[in-house]
Protein backbone atom coordinates (compact mmCIF):
# COMPACT_ATOMS: atom_id res chain seq x y z
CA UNK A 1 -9.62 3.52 -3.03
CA UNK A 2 -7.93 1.38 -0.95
CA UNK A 3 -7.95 -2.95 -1.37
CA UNK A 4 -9.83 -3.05 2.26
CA UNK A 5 -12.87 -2.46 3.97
CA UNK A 6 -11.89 -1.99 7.65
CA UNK A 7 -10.04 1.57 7.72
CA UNK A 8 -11.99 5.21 9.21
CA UNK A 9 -11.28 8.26 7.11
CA UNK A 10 -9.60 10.29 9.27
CA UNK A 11 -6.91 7.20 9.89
CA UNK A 12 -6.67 6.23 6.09
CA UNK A 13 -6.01 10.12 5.00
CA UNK A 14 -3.55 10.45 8.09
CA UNK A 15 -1.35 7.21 6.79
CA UNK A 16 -1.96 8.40 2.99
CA UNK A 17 -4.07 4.96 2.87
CA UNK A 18 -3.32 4.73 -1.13
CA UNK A 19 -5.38 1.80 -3.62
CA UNK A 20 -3.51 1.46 -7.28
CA UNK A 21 -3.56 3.41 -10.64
CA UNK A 22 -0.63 5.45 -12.07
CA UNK A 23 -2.42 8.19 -13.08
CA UNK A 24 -4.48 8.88 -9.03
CA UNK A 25 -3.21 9.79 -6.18
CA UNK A 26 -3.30 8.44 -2.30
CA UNK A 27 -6.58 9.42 -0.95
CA UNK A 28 -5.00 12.57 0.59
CA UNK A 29 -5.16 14.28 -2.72
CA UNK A 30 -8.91 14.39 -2.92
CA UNK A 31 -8.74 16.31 0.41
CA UNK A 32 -10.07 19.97 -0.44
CA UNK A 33 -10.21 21.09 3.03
CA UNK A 34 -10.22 19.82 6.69
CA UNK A 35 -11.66 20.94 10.14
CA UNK A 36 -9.21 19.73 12.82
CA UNK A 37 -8.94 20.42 16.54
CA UNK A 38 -6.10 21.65 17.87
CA UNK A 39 -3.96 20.81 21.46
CA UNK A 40 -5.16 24.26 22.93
CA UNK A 41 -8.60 23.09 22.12
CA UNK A 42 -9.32 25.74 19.19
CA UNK A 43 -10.94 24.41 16.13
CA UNK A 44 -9.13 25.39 12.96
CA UNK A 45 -10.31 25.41 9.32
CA UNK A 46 -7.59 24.93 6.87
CA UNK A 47 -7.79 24.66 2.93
CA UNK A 48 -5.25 25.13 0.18
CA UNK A 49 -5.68 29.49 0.46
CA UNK A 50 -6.74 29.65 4.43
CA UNK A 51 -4.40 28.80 6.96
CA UNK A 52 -2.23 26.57 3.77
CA UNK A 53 0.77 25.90 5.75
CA UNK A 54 -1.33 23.63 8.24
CA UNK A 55 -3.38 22.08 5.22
CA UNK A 56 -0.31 20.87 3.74
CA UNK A 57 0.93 19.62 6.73
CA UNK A 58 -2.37 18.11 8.07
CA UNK A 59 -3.21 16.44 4.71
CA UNK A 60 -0.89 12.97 6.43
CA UNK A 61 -0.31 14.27 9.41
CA UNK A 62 -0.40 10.52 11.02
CA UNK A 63 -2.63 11.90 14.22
CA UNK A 64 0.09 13.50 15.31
CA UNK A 65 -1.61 17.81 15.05
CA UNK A 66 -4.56 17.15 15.99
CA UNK A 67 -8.20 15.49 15.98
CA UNK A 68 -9.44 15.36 12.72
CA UNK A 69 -13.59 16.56 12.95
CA UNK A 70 -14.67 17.09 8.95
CA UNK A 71 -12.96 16.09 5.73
CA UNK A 72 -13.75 18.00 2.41
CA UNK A 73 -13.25 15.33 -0.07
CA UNK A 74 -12.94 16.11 -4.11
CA UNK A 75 -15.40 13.31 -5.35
CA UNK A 76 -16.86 12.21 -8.40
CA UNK A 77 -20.34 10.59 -9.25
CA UNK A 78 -20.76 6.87 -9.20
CA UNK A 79 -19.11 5.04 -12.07
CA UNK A 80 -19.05 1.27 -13.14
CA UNK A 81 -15.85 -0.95 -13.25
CA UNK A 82 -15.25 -3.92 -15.04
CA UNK A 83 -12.37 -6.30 -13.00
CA UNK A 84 -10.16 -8.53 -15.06
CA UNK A 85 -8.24 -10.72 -13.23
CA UNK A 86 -5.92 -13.91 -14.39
CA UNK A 87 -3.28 -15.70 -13.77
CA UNK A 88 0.28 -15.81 -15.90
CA UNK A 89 4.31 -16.59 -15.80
CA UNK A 90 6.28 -14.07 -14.17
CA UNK A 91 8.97 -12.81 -16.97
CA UNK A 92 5.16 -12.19 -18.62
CA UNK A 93 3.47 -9.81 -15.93
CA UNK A 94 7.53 -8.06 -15.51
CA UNK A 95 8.05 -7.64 -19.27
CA UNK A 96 4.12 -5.76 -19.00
CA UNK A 97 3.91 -4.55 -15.93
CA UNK A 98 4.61 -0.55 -16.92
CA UNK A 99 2.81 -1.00 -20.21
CA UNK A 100 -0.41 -2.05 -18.09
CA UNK A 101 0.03 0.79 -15.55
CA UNK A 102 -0.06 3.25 -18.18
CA UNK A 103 -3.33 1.65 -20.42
CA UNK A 104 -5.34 0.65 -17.29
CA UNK A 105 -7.53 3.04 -14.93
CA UNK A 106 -5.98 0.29 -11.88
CA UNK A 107 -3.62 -2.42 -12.26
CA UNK A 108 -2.05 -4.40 -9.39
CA UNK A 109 0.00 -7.69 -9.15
CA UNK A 110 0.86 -10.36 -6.82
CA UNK A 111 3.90 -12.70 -7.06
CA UNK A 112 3.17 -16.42 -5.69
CA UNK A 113 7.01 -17.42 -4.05
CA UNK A 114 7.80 -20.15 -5.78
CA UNK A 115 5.99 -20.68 -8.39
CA UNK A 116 7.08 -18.55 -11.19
CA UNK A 117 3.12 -17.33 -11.40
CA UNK A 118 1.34 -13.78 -10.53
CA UNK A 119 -2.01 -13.10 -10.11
CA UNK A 120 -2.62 -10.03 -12.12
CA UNK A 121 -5.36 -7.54 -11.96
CA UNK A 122 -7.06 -4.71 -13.66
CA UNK A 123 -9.99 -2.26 -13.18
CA UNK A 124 -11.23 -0.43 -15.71
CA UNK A 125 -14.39 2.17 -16.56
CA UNK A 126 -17.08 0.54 -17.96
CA UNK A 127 -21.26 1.08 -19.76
CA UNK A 128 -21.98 -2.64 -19.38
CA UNK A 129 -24.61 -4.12 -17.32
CA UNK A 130 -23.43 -5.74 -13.81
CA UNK A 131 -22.11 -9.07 -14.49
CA UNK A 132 -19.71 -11.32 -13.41
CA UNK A 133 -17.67 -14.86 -13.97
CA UNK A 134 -17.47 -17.51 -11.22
CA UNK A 135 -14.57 -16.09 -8.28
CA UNK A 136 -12.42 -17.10 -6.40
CA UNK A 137 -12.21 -16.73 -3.04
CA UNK A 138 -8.95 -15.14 -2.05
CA UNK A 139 -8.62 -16.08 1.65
CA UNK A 140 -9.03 -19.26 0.65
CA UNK A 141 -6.20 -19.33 -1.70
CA UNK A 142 -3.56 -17.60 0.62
CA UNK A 143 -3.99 -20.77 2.85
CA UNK A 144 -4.08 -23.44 0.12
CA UNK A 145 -0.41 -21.76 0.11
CA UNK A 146 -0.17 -22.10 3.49
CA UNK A 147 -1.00 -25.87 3.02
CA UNK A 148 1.65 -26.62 0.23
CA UNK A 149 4.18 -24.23 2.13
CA UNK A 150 3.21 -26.94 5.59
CA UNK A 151 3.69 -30.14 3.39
CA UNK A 152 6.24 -29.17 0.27
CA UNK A 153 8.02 -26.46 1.89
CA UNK A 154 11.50 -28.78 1.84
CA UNK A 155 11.43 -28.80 -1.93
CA UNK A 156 11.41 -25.73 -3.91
CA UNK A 157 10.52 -28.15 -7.21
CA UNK A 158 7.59 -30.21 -5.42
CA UNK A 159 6.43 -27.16 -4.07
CA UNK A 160 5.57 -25.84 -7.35
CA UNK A 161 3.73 -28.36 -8.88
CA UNK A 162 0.32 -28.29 -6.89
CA UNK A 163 0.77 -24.35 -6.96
CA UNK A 164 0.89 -24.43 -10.71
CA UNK A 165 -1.62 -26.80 -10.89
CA UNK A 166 -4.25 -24.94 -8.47
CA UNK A 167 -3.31 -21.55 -10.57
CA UNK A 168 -4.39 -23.69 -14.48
CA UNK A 169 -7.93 -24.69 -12.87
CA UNK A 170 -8.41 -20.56 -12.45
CA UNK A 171 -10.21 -19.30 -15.35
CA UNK A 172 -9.64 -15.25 -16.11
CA UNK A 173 -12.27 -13.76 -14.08
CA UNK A 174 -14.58 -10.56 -15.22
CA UNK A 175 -16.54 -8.54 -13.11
CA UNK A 176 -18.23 -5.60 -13.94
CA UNK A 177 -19.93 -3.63 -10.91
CA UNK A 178 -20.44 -0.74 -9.24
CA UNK A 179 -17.20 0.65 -8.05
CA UNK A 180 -17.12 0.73 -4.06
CA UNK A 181 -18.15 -2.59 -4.91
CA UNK A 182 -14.86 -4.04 -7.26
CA UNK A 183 -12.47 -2.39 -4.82
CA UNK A 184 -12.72 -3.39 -1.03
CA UNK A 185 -11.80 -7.05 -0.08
CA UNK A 186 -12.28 -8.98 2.97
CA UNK A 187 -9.12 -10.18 4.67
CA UNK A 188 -9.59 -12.46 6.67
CA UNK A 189 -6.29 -14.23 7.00
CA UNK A 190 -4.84 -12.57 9.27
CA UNK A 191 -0.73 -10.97 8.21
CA UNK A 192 1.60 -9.11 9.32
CA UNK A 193 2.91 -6.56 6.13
CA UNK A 194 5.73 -4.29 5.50
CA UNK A 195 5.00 -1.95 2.65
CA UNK A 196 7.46 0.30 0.99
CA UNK A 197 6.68 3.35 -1.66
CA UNK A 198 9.60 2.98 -4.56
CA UNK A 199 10.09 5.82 -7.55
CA UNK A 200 8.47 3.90 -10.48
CA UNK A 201 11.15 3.23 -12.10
CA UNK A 202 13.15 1.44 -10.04
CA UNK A 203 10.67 -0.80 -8.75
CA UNK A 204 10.87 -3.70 -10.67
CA UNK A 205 14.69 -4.53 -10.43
CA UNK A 206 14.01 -4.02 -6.33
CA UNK A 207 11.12 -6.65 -7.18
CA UNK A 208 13.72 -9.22 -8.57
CA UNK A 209 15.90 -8.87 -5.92
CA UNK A 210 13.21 -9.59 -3.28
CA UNK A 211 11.98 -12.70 -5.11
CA UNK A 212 15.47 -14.02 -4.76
CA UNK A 213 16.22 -13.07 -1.54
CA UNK A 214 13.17 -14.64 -0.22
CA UNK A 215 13.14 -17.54 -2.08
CA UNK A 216 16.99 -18.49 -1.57
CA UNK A 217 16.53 -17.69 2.39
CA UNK A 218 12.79 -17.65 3.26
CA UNK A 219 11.11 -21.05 2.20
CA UNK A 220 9.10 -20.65 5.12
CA UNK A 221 7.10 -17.78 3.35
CA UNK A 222 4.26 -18.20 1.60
CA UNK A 223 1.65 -15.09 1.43
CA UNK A 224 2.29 -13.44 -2.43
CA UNK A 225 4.21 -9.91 -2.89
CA UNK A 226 1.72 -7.40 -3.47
CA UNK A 227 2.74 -4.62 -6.16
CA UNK A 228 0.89 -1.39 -7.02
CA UNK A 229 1.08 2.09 -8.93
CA UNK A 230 0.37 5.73 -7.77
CA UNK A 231 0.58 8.66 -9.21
CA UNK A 232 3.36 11.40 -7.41
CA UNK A 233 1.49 14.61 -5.13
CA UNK A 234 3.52 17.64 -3.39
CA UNK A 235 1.89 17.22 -0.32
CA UNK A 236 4.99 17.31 2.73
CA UNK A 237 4.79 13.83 4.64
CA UNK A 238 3.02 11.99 1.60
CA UNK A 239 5.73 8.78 0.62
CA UNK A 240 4.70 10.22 -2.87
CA UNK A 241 5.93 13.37 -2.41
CA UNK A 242 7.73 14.64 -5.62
CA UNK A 243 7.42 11.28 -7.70
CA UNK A 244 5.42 8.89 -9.26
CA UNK A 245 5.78 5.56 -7.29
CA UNK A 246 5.58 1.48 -7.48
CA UNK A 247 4.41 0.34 -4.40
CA UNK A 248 5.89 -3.28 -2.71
CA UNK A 249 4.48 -5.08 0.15
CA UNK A 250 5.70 -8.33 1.73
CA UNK A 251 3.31 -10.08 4.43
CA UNK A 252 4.13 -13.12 7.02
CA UNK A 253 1.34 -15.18 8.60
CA UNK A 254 0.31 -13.21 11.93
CA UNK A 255 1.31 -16.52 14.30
CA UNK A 256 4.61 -16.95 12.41
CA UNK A 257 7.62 -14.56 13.39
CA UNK A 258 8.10 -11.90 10.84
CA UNK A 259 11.52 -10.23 11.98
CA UNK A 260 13.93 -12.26 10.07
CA UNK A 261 12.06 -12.10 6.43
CA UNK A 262 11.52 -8.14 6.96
CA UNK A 263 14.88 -7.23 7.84
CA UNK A 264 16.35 -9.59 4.77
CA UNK A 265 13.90 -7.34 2.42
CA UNK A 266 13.89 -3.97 3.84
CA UNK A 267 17.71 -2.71 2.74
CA UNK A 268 16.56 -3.78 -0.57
CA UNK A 269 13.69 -1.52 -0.41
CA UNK A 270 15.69 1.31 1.45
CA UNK A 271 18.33 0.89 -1.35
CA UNK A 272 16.27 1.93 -4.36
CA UNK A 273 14.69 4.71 -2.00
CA UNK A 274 11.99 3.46 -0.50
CA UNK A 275 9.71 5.54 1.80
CA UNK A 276 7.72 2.81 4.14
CA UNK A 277 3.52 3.05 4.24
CA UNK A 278 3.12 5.11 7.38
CA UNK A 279 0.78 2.39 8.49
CA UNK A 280 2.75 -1.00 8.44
CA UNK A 281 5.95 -2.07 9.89
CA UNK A 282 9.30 -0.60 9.35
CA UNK A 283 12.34 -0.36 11.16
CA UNK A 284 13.18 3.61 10.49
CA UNK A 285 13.46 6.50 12.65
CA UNK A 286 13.60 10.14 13.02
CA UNK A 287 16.87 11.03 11.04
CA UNK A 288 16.03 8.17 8.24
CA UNK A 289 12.96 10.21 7.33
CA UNK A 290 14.88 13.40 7.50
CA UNK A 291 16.48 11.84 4.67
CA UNK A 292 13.41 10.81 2.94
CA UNK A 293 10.94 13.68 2.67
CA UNK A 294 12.12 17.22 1.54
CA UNK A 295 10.32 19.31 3.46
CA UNK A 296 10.17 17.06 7.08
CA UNK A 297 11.80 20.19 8.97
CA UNK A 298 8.78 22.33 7.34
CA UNK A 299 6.54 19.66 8.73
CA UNK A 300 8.08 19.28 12.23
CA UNK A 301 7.74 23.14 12.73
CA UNK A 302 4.24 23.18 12.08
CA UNK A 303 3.43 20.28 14.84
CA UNK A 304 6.40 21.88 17.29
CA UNK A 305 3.60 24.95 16.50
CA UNK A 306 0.40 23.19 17.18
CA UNK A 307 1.06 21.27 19.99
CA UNK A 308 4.52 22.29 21.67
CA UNK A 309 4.02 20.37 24.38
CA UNK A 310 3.34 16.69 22.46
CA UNK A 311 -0.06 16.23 23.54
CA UNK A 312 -0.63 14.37 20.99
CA UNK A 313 2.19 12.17 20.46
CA UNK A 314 2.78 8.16 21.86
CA UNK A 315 6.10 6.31 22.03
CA UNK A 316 6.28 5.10 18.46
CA UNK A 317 5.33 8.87 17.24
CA UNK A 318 8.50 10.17 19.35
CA UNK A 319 10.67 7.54 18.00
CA UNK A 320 9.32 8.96 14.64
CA UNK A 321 9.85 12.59 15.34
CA UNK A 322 12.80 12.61 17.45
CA UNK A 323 10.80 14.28 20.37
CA UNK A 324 12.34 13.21 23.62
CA UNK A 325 10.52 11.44 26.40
């Protein structure tokens, strides 16, 4: 599952909404079958072995063939987690980070600019009763950053010292609970985020060059780097699509100008082939994503089939498709 609570299902499948564990896939690749109505007005049924072409098309289909009306999700019954989550140097969480994707059921990471500290976590199935260790609050953290970043922000060195401090007085934090409720977070700190989909193994060297990027040129930035794991599909317009993948998201706060810190990272991200979340910012258009996905001409002839004339297509989704005005 997802890290949020706000999304609809038909939005998160149609973005391939993803949450973080090497071995599961984006939410898409739970979807058995779908019910979804068409420009003409006729509603379809589509699964893997009746009208497949469309399934595998529809499965992220980003609104874009039609209006989603029932979802056949692959589910499983209700299962305990227990959440780990601490706080440690950043050559540490690096040096582990594959190791932990491969022994955990989830494990995510967040890089603190400038402060040489991540805040590391882990989900993992558990028998035990529901307990759980004080927690932190994480909105209120992001703008303690904001509040060194306002005061220290001049010096890199000063800046580090209350972060450092702030991170000691967090002791590791267990919960073990029910698992709709260890996923979902409230965000209330409000971003902007740019999120790209790496192949696994390239991820972390795009990771270092990020950190320095940003923290050479970007001392204005405080929200952490965000880093996830999820497992490869086949499915046409998932950023998955034919490999398993290290996720990467940057964030600015949403009354601070973004532009300038996104277009410094996003040729790193586009370098080590990086396909952007289909639900956050990027700069890329039709012939990028040509590039990108193997079978995007497979996909365009399906919508160009199901709604020739663009009903349901806005500006951005042109820009996207390279359907003329």
């Amino acid at each position: 599952m997802p890290d949020i609570d706000e999304q609809v299902l038909a939005g998160a499948l149609s973005t391939c909404t993803h949450g973080t564990g090497a071995g599961i896939g984006a939410l898409p690749t739970f979807v058995v079958g779908m019910d979804i109505v068409l420009a003409s007005g006729e509603e379809v049924r589509c699964n893997a072995r009746h009208n497949s072409e469309l399934f595998r098309a529809v499965q992220v289909s980003l609104g874009a063939l039609g209006v989603i009306t029932s979802v056949t999700l692959q589910n499983t019954e209700p299962y305990r987690l227990r959440r780990e989550s601490w706080i440690e140097d950043w050559d540490t969480t690096l040096d582990e980070a594959q190791l932990r994707a491969d022994k955990h059921r989830n494990f995510e990471f967040y890089y603190v600019p400038f402060s040489d500290r991540c805040f590391v976590h882990t989900h993992d199935f558990s028998d035990e009763q529901s307990h759980a260790t004080p927690m932190h609050d994480q909105n209120e953290a992001v703008l303690d950053l904001k509040t060194v970043r306002d005061y220290l922000g001049w010096s890199d060195t000063l800046r580090s010292i209350p972060i450092k401090a702030l991170g000691a007085l967090i002791d590791r934090e267990v919960q073990v609970e029910a698992s709709w409720l260890s996923y979902a977070s409230e965000r209330n700190v409000r971003f902007n985020e740019m999120e790209y989909h790496l192949p696994r193994e390239s991820g972390l060297d795009a990771l270092r060059e990020i950190r320095q990027v940003l923290e050479s040129g970007h001392r204005e930035v405080f929200f952490p780097i965000e880093v996830r794991f999820i497992k490869g599909d086949d499915i046409w317009l998932s950023p998955f699509q034919g490999r398993d993948s290290m996720s990467i998201a940057v964030h600015r706060y949403y009354a601070e100008d973004y532009q300038a810190y996104f277009d410094s990272i996003e040729p790193i991200l586009r370098k080590y082939g990086g396909r952007p979340h289909w639900g956050k910012l990027n700069s890329l258009a039709a012939k990028d994503f040509a590039q990108l996905y193997p079978h995007w001409n497979e996909w365009l002839a399906v919508r160009q089939d199901v709604d020739p004339g663009g009903k349901f297509l806005n500006p951005y989704l042109r820009k996207v498709f390279g359907v003329p005005a």
